[in-house]
PDB file of N, CA and C in Angstrom:
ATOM      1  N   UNK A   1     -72.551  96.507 -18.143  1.00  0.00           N
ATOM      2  CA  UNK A   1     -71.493  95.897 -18.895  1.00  0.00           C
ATOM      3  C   UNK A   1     -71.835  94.451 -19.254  1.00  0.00           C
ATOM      4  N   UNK A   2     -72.564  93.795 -18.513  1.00  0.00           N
ATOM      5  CA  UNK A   2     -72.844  92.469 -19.016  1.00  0.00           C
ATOM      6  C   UNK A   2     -73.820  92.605 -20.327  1.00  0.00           C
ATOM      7  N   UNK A   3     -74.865  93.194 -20.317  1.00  0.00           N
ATOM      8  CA  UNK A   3     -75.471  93.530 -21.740  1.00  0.00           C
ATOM      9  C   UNK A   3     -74.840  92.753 -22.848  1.00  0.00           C
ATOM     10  N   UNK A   4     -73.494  94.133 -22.772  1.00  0.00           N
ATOM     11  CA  UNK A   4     -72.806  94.333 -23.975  1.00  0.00           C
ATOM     12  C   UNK A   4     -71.715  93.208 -24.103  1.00  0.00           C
ATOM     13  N   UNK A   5     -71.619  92.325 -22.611  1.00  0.00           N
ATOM     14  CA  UNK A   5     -70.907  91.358 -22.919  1.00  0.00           C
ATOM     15  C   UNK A   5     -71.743  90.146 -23.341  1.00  0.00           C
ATOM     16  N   UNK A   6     -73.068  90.212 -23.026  1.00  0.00           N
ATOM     17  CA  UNK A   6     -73.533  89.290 -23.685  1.00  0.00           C
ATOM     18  C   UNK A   6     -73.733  89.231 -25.020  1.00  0.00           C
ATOM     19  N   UNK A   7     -74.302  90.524 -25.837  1.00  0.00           N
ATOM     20  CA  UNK A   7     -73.956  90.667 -27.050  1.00  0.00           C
ATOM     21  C   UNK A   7     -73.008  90.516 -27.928  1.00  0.00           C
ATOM     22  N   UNK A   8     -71.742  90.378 -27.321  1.00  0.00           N
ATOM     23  CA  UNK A   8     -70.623  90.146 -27.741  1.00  0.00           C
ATOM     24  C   UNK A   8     -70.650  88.191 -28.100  1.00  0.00           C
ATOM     25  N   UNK A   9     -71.086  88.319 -27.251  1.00  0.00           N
ATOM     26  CA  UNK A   9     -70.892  86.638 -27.221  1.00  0.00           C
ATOM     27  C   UNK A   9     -71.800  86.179 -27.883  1.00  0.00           C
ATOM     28  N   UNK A  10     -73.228  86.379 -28.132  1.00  0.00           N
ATOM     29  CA  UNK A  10     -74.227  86.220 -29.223  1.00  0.00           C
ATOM     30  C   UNK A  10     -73.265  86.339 -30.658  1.00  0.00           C
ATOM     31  N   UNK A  11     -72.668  87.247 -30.795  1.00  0.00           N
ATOM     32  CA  UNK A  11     -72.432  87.890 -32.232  1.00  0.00           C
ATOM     33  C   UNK A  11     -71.232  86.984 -32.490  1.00  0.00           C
ATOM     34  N   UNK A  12     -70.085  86.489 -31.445  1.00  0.00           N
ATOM     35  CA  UNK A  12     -69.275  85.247 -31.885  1.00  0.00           C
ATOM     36  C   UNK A  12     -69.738  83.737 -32.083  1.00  0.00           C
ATOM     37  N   UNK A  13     -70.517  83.487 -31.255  1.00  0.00           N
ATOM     38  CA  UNK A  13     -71.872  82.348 -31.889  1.00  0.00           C
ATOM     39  C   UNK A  13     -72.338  82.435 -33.104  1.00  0.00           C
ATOM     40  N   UNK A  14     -73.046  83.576 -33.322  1.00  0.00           N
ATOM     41  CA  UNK A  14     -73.559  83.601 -34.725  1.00  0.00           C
ATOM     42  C   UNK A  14     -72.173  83.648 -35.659  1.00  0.00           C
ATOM     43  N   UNK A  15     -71.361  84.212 -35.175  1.00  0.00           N
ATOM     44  CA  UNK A  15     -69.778  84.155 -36.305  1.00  0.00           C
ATOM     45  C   UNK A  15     -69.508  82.912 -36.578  1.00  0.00           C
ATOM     46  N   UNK A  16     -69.325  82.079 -35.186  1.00  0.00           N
ATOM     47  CA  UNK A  16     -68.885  80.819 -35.473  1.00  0.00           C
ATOM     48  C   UNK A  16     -69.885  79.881 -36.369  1.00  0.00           C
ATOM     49  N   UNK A  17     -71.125  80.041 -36.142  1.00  0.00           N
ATOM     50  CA  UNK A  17     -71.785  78.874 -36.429  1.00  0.00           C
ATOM     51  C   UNK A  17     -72.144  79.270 -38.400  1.00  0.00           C
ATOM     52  N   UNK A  18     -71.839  80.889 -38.564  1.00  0.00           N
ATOM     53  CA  UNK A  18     -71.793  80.862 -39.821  1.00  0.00           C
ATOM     54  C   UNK A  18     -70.450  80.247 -40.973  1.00  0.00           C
ATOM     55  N   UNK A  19     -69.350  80.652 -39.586  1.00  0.00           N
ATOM     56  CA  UNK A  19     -68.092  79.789 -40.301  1.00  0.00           C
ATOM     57  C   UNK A  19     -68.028  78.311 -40.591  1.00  0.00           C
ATOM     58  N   UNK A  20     -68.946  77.553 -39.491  1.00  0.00           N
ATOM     59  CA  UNK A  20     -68.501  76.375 -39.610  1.00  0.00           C
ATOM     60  C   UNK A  20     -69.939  76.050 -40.924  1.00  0.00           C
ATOM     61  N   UNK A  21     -70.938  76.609 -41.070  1.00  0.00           N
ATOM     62  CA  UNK A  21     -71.363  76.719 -42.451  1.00  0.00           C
ATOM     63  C   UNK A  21     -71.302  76.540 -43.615  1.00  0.00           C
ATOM     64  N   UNK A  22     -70.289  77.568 -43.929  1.00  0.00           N
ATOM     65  CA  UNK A  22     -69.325  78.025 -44.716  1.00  0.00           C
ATOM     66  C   UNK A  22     -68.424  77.124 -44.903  1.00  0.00           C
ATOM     67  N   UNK A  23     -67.345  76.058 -43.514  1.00  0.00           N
ATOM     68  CA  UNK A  23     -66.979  75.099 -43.765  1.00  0.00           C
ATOM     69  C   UNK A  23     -67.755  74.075 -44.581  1.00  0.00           C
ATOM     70  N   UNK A  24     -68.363  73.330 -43.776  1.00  0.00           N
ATOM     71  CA  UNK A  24     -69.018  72.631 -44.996  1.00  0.00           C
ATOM     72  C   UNK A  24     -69.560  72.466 -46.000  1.00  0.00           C
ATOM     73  N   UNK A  25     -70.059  73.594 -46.746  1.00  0.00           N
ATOM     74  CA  UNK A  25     -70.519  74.035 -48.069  1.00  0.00           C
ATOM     75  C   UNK A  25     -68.980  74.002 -48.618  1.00  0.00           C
ATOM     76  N   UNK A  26     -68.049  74.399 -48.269  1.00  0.00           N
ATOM     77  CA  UNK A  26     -66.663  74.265 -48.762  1.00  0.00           C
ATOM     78  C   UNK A  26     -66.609  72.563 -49.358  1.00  0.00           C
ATOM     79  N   UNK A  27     -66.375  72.142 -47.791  1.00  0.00           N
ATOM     80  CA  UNK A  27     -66.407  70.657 -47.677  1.00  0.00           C
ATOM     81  C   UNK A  27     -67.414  70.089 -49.152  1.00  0.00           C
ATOM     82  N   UNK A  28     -68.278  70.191 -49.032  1.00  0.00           N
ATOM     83  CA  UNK A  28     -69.565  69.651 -49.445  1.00  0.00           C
ATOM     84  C   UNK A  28     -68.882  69.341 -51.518  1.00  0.00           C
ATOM     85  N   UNK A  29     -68.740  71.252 -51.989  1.00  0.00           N
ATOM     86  CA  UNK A  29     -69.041  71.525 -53.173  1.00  0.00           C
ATOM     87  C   UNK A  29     -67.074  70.438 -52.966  1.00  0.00           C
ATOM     88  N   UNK A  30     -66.164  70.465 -53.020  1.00  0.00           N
ATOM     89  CA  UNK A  30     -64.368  69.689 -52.999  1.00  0.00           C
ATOM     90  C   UNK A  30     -64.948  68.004 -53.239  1.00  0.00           C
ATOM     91  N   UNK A  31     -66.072  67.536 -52.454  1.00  0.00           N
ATOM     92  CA  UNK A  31     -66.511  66.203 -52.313  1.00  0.00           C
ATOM     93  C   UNK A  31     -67.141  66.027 -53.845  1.00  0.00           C
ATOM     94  N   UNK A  32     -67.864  66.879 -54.044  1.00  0.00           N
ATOM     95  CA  UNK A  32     -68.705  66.928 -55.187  1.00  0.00           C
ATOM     96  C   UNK A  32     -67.493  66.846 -56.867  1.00  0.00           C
ATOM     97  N   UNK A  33     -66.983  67.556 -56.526  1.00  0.00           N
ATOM     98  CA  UNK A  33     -65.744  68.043 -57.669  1.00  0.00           C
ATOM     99  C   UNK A  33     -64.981  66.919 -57.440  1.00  0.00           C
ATOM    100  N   UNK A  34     -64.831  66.114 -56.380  1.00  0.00           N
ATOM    101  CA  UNK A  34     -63.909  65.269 -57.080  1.00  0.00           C
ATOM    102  C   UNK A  34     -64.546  63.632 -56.860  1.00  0.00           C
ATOM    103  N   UNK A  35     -65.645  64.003 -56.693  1.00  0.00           N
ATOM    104  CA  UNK A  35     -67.015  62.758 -57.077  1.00  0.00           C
ATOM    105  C   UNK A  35     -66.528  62.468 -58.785  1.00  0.00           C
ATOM    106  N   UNK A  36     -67.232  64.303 -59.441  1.00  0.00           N
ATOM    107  CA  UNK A  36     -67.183  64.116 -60.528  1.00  0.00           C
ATOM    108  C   UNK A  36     -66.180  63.987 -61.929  1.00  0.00           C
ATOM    109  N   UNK A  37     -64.830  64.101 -61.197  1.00  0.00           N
ATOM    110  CA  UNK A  37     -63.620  63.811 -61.701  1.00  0.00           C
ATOM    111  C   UNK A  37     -63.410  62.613 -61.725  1.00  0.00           C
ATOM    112  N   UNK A  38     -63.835  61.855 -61.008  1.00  0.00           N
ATOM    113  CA  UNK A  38     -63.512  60.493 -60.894  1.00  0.00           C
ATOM    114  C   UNK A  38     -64.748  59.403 -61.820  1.00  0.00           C
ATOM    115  N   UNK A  39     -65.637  60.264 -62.164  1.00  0.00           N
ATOM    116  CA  UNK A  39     -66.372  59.630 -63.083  1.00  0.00           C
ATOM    117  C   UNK A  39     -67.378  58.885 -62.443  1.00  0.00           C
ATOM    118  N   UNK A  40     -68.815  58.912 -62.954  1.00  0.00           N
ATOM    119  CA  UNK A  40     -69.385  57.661 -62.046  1.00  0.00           C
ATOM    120  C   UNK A  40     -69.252  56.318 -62.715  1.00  0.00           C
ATOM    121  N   UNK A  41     -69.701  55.263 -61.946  1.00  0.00           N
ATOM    122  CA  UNK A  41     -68.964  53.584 -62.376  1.00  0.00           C
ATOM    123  C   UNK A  41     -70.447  52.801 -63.252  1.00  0.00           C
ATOM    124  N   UNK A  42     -69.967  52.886 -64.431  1.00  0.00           N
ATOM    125  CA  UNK A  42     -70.916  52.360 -65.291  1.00  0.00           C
ATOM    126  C   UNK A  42     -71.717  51.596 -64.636  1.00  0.00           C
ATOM    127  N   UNK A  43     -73.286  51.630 -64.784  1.00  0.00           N
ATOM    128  CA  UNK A  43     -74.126  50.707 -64.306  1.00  0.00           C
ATOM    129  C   UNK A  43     -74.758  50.239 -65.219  1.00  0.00           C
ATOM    130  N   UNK A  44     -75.608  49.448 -65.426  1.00  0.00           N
ATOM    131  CA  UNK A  44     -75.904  48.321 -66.030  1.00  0.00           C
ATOM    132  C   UNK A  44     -77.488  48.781 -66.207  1.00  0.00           C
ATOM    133  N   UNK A  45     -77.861  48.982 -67.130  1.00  0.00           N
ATOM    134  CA  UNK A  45     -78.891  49.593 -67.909  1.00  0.00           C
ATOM    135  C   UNK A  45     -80.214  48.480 -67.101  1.00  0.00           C
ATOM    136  N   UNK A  46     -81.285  48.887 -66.357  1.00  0.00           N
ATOM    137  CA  UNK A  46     -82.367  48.183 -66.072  1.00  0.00           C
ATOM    138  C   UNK A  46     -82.876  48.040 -67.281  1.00  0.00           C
ATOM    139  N   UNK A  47     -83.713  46.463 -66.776  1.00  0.00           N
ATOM    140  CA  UNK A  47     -84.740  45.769 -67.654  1.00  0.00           C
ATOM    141  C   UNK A  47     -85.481  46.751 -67.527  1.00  0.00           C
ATOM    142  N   UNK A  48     -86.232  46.197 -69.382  1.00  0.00           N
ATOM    143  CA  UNK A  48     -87.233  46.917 -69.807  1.00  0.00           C
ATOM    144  C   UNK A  48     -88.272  46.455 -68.311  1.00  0.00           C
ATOM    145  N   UNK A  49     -89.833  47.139 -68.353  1.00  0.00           N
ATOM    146  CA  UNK A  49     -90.745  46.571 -67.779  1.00  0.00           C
ATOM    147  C   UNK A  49     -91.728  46.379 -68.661  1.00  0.00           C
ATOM    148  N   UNK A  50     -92.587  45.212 -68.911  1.00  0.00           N
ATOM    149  CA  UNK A  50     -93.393  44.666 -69.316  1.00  0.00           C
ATOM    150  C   UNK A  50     -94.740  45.042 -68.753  1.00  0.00           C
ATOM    151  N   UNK A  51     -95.598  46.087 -69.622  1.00  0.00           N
ATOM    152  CA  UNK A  51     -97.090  46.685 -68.668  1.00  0.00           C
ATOM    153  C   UNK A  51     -97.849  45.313 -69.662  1.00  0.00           C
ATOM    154  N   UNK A  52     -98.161  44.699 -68.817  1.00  0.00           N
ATOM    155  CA  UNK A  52    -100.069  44.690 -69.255  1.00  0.00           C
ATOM    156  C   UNK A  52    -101.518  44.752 -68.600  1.00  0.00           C
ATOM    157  N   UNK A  53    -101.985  44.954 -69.581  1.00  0.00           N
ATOM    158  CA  UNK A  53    -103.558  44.842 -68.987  1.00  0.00           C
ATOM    159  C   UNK A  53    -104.487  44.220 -69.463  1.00  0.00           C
ATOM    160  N   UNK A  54    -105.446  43.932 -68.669  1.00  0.00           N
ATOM    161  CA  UNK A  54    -106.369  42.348 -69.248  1.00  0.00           C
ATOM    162  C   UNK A  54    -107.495  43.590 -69.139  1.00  0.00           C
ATOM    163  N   UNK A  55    -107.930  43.285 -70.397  1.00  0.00           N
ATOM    164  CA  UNK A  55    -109.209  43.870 -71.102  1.00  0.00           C
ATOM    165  C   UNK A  55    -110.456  43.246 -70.487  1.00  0.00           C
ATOM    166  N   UNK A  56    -111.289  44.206 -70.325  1.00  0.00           N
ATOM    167  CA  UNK A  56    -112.890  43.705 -69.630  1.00  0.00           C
ATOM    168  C   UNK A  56    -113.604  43.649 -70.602  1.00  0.00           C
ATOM    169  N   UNK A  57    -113.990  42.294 -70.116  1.00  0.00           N
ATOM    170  CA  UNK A  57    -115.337  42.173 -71.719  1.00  0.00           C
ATOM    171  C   UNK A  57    -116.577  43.153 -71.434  1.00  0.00           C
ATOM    172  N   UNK A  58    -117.140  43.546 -72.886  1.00  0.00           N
ATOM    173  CA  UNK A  58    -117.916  44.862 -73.354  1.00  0.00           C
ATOM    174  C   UNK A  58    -119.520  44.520 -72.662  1.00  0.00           C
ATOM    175  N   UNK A  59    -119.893  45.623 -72.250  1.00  0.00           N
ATOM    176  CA  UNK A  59    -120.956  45.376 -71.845  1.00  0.00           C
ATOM    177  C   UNK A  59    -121.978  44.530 -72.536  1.00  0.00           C
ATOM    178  N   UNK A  60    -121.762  44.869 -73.883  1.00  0.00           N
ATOM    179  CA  UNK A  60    -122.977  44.371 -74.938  1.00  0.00           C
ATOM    180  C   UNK A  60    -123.060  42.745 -74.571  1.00  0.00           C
ATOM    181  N   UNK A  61    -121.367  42.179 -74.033  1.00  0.00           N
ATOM    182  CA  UNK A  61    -121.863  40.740 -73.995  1.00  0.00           C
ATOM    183  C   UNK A  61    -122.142  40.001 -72.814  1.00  0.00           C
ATOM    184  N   UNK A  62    -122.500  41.648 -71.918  1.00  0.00           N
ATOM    185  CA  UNK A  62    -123.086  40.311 -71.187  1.00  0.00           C
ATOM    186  C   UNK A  62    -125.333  40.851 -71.040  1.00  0.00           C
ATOM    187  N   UNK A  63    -125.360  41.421 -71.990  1.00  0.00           N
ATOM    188  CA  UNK A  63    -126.594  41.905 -72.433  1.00  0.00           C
ATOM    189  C   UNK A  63    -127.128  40.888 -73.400  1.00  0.00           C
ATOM    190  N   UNK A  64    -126.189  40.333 -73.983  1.00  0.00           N
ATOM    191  CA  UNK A  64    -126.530  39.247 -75.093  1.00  0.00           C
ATOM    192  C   UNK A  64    -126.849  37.766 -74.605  1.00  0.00           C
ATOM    193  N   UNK A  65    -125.817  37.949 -73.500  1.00  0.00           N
ATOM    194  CA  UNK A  65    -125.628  36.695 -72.363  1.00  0.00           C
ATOM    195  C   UNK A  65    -124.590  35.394 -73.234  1.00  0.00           C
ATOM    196  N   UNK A  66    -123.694  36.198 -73.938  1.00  0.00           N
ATOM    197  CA  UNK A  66    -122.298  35.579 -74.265  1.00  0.00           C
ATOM    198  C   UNK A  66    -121.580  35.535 -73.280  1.00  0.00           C
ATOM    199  N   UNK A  67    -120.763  34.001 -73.138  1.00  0.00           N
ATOM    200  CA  UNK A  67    -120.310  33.723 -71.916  1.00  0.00           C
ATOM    201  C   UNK A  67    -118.644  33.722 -72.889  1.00  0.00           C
TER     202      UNK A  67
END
């Protein structure tokens, strides 16, 4: 009889821990829905970024021996 009482009790563990799961995916998607009801709060467009790169002088000049 213990077996089957332990099995019993495995199978309400696994019940519970799928309910409380299930809770929060509940939880989760209600947070989300009313995230997006509420709009998000305008932010302020980042600066451009400025790339550069400094060009390597060509081999030819330093074959020529241009400084």
């Amino acid at each position: 009889m213990s077996h089957e009482k332990g099995a019993v009790m495995k199978s309400r563990r696994q019940a519970f821990a799928l309910a409380g799961a299930l809770t929060l995916t509940a939880f989760t998607a209600v947070a989300a829905v009313a995230g997006m009801s509420r709009g998000a709060a305008p932010t302020k467009p980042a600066a451009p970024v400025v790339a550069t790169q400094v060009a390597q002088p060509s081999p030819a000049a330093y074959e020529r021996g241009d400084d």
